[in-house]
C-alpha atoms as a PDB file:
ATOM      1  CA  UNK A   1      12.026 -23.024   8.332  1.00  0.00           C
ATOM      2  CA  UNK A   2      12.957 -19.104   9.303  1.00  0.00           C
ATOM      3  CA  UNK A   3      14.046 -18.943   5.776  1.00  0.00           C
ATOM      4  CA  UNK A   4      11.247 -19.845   4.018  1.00  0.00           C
ATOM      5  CA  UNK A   5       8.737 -17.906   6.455  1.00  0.00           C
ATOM      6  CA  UNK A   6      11.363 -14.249   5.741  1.00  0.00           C
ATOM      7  CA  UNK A   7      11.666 -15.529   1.913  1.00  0.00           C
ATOM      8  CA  UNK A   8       7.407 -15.299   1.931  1.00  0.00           C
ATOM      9  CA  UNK A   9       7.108 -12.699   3.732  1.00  0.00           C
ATOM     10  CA  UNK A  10       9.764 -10.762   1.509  1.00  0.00           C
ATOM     11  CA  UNK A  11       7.108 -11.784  -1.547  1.00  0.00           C
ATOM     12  CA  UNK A  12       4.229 -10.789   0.121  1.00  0.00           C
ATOM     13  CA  UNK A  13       6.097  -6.894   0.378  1.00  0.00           C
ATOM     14  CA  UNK A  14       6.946  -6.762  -2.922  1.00  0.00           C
ATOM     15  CA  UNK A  15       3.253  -7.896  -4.114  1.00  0.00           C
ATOM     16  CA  UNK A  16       2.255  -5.090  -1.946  1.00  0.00           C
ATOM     17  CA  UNK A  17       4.622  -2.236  -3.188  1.00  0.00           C
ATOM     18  CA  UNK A  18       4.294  -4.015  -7.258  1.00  0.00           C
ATOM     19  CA  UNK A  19       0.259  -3.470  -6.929  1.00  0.00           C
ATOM     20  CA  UNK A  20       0.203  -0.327  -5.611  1.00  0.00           C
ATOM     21  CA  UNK A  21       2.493   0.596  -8.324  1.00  0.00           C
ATOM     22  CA  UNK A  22       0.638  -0.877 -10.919  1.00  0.00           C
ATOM     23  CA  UNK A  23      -2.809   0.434  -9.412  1.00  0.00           C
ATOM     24  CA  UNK A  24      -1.290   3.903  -9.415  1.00  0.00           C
ATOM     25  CA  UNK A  25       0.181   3.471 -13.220  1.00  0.00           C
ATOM     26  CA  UNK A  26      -3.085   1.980 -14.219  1.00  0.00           C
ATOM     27  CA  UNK A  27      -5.053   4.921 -12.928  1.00  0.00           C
ATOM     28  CA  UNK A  28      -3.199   7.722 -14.612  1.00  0.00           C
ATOM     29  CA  UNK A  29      -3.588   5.947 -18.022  1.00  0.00           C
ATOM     30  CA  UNK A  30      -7.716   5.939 -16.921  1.00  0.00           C
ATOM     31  CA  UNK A  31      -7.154   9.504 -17.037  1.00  0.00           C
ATOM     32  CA  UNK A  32      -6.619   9.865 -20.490  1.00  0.00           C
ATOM     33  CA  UNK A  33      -8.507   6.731 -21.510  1.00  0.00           C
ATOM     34  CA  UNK A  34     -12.584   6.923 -22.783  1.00  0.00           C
ATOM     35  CA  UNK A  35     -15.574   4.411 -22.772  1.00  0.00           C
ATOM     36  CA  UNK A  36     -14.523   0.707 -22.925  1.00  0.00           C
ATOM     37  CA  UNK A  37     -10.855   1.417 -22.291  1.00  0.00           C
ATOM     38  CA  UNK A  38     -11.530   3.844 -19.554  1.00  0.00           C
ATOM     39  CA  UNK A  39     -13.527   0.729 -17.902  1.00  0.00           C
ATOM     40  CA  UNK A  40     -10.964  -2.160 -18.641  1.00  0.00           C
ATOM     41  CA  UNK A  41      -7.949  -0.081 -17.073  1.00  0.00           C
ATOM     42  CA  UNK A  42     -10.143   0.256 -14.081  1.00  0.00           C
ATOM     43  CA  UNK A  43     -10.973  -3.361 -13.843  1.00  0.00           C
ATOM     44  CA  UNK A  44      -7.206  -3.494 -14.126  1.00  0.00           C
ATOM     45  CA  UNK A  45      -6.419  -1.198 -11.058  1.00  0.00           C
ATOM     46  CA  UNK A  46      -8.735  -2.578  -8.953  1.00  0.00           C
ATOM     47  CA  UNK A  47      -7.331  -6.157  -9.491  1.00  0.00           C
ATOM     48  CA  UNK A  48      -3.802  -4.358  -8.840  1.00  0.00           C
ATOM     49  CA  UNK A  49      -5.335  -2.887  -5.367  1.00  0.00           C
ATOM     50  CA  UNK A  50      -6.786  -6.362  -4.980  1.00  0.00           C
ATOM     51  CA  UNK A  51      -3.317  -8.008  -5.295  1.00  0.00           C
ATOM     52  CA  UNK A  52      -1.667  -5.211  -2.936  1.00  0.00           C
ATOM     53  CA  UNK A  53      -4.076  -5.859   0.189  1.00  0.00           C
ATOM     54  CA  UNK A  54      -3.263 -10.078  -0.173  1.00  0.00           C
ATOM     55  CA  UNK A  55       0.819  -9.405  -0.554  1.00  0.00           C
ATOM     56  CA  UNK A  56      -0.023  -7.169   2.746  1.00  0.00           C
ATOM     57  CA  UNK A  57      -1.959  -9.914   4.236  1.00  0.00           C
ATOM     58  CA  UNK A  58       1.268 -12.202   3.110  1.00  0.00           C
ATOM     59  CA  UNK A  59       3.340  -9.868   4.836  1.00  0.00           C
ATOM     60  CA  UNK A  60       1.712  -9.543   8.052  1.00  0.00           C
ATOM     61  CA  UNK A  61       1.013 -12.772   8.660  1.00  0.00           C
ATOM     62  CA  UNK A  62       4.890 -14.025   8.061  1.00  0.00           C
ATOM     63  CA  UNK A  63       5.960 -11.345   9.412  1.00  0.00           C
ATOM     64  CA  UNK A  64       4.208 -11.440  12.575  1.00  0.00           C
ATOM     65  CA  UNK A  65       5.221 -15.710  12.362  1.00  0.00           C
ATOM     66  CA  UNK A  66       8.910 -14.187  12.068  1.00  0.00           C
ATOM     67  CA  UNK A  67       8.457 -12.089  15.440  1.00  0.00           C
ATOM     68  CA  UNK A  68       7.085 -14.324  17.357  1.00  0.00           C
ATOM     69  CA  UNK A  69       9.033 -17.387  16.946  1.00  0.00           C
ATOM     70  CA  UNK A  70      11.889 -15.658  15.761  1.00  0.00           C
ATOM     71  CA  UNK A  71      15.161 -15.124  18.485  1.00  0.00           C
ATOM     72  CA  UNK A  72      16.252 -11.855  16.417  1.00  0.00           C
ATOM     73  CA  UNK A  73      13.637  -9.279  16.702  1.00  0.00           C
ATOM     74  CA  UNK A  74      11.163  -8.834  19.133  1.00  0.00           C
ATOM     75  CA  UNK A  75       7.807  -6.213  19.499  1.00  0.00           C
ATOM     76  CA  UNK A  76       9.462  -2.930  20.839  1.00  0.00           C
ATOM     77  CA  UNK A  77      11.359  -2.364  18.395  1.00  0.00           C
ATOM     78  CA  UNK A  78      10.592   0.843  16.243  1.00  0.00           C
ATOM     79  CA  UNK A  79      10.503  -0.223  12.781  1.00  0.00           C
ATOM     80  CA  UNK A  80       8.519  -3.946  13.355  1.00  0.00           C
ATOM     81  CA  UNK A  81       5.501  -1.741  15.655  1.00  0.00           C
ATOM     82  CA  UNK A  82       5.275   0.982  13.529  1.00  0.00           C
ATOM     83  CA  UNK A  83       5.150  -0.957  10.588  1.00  0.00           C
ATOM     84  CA  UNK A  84       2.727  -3.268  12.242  1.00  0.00           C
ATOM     85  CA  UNK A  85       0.460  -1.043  12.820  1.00  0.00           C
ATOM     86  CA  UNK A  86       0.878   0.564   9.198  1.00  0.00           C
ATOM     87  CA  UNK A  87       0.222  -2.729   7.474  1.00  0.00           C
ATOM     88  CA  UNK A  88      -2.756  -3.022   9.521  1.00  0.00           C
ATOM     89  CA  UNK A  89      -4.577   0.464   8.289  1.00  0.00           C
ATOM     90  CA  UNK A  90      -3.291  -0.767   4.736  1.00  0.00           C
ATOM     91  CA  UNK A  91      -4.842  -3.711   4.292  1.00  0.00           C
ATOM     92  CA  UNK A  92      -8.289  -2.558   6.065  1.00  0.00           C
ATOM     93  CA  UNK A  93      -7.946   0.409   3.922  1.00  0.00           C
ATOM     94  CA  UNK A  94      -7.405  -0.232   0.442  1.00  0.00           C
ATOM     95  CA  UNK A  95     -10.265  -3.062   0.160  1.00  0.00           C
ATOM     96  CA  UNK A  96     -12.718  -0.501   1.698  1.00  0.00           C
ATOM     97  CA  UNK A  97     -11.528   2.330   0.263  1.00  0.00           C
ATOM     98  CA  UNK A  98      -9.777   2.081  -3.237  1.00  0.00           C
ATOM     99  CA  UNK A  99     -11.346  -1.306  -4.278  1.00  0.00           C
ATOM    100  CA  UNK A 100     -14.657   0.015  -4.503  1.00  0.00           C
ATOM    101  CA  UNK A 101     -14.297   3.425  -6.115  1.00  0.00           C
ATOM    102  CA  UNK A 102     -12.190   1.649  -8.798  1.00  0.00           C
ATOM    103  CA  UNK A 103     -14.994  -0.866  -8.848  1.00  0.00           C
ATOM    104  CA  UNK A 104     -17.463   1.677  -9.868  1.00  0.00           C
ATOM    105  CA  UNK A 105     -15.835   3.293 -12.406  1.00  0.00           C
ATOM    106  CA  UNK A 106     -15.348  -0.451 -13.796  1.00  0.00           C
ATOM    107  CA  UNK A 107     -18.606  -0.601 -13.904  1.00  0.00           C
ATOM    108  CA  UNK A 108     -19.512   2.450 -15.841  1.00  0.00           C
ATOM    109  CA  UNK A 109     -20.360   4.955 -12.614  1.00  0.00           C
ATOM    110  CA  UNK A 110     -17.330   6.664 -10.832  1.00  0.00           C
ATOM    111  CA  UNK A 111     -15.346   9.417 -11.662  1.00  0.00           C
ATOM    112  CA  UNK A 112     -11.324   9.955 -11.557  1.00  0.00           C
ATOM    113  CA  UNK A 113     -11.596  12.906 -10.261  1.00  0.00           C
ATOM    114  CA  UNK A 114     -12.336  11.719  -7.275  1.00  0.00           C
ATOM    115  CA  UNK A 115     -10.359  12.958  -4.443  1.00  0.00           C
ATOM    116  CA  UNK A 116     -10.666   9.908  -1.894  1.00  0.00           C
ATOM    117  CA  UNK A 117      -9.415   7.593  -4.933  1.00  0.00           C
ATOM    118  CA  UNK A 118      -6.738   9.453  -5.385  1.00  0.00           C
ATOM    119  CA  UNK A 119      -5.402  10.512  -2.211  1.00  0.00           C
ATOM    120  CA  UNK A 120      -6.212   6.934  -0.226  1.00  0.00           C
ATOM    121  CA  UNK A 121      -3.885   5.555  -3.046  1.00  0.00           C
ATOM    122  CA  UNK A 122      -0.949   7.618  -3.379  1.00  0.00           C
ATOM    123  CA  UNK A 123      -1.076   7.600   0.541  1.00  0.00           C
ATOM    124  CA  UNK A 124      -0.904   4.025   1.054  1.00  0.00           C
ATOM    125  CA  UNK A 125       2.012   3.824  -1.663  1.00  0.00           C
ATOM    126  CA  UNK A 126       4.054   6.542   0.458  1.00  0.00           C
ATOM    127  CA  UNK A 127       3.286   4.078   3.287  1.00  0.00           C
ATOM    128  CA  UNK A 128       4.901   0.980   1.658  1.00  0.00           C
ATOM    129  CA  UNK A 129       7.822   3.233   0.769  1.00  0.00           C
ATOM    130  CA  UNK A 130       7.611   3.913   4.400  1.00  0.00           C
ATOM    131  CA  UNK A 131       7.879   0.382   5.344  1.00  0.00           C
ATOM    132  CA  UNK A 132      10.421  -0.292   2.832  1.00  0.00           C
ATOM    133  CA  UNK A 133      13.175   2.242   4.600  1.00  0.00           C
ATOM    134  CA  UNK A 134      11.990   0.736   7.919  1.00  0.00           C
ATOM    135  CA  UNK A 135      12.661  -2.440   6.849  1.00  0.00           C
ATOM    136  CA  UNK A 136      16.334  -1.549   5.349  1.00  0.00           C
ATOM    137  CA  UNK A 137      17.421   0.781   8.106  1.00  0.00           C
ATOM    138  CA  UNK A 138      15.947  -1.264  11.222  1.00  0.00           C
ATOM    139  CA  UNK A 139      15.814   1.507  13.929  1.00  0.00           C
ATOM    140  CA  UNK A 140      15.424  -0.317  17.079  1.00  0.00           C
ATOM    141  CA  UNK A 141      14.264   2.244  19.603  1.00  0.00           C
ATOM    142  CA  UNK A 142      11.380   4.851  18.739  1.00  0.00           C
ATOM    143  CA  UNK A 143      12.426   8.092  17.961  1.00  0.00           C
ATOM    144  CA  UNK A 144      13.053  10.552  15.686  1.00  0.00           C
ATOM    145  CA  UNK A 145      12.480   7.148  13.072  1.00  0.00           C
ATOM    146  CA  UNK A 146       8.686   7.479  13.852  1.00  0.00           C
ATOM    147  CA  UNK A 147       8.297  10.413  12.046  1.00  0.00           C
ATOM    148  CA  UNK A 148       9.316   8.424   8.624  1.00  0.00           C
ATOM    149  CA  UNK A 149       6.266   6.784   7.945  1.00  0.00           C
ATOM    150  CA  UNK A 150       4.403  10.236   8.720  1.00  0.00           C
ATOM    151  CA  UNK A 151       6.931  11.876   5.973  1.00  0.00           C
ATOM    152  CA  UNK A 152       6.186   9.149   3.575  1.00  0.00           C
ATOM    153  CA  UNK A 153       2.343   8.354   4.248  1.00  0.00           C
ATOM    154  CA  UNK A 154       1.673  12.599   3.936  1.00  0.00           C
ATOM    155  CA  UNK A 155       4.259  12.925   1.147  1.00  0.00           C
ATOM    156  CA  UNK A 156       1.580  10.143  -0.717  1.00  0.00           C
ATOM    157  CA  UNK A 157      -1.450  12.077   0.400  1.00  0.00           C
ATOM    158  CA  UNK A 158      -0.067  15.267  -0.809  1.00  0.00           C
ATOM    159  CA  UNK A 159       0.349  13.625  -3.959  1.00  0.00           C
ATOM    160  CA  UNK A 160      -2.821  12.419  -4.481  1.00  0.00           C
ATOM    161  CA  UNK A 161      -3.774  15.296  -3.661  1.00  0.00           C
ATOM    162  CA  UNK A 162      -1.598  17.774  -5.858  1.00  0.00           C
ATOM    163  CA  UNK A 163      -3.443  15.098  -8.277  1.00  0.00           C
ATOM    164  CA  UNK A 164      -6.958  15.935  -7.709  1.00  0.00           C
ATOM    165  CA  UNK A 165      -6.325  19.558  -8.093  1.00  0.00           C
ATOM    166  CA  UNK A 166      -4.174  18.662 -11.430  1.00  0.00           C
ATOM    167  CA  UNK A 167      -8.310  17.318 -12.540  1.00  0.00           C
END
């Protein structure tokens, strides 16, 4: 049963990662993009965002299954709290804060330029990449570790930033 519960919860990271990916491809081609197109690429990203927050919800929920019925790892150790708590701000954050500015400019109002868009998104993919080194490297205790997901989560902003000044 383990097997199946890591194997989903495995799917449910890469959904995450793939649709903030896609979200963040989709939006730099908005850039570019005018009237119709500008609006269909939008409705494209925010189904992307959409898809991220569920394969986040798919990955908390098997991987807190995995934790506590699992014999292997246990809360306390580095990388499963701090990416806990990570995957928690992620998927409140992206349905109430890049959903419905991608929304709007779906719907005709919006503007890329904005810096909340921008920044909220590249932030939260610098978090998965975050979660993805946790994952692979596994530090146990907390420690100098901690400071990863900072790195990676202001490395994203910064982008997202460097972005909206790009506009």
């Amino acid at each position: 049963m383990s097997e199946i519960v890591l194997y989903l919860h495995i799917i449910g990271a890469i959904t995450l990662f793939s649709g903030l990916i896609a979200a963040a491809v989709a939006m730099l081609r908005m850039e570019r993009a005018e009237g119709e197109t500008r609006r269909e690429l939008a409705s494209m990203a925010r189904a992307m965002a959409s898809m991220a927050t569920g394969g986040g919800g798919l990955a908390l929920i098997f991987g807190l299954y995995l934790v506590l019925n699992g014999d292997e790892h246990n809360f306390g150790e580095a990388w499963i709290d701090n990416s806990l708590i990570l995957l928690l701000v992620m998927v409140a954050v992206i349905p109430m804060a890049v959903v419905p500015r991608l929304r709007a400019i779906a719907d005709g109002g919006g503007t890329m330029g904005d810096p909340t868009l921008w920044i909220t998104t590249t932030a939260m993919l610098g978090a998965a990449f975050g979660i993805e080194y946790l994952m692979v490297a596994k530090p146990l205790a907390h420690g100098s570790d901690d400071g990863i997901l900072l790195l990676f989560l202001l490395l994203g902003a910064g982008a997202g930033w460097m972005r909206t000044r790009e506009a």
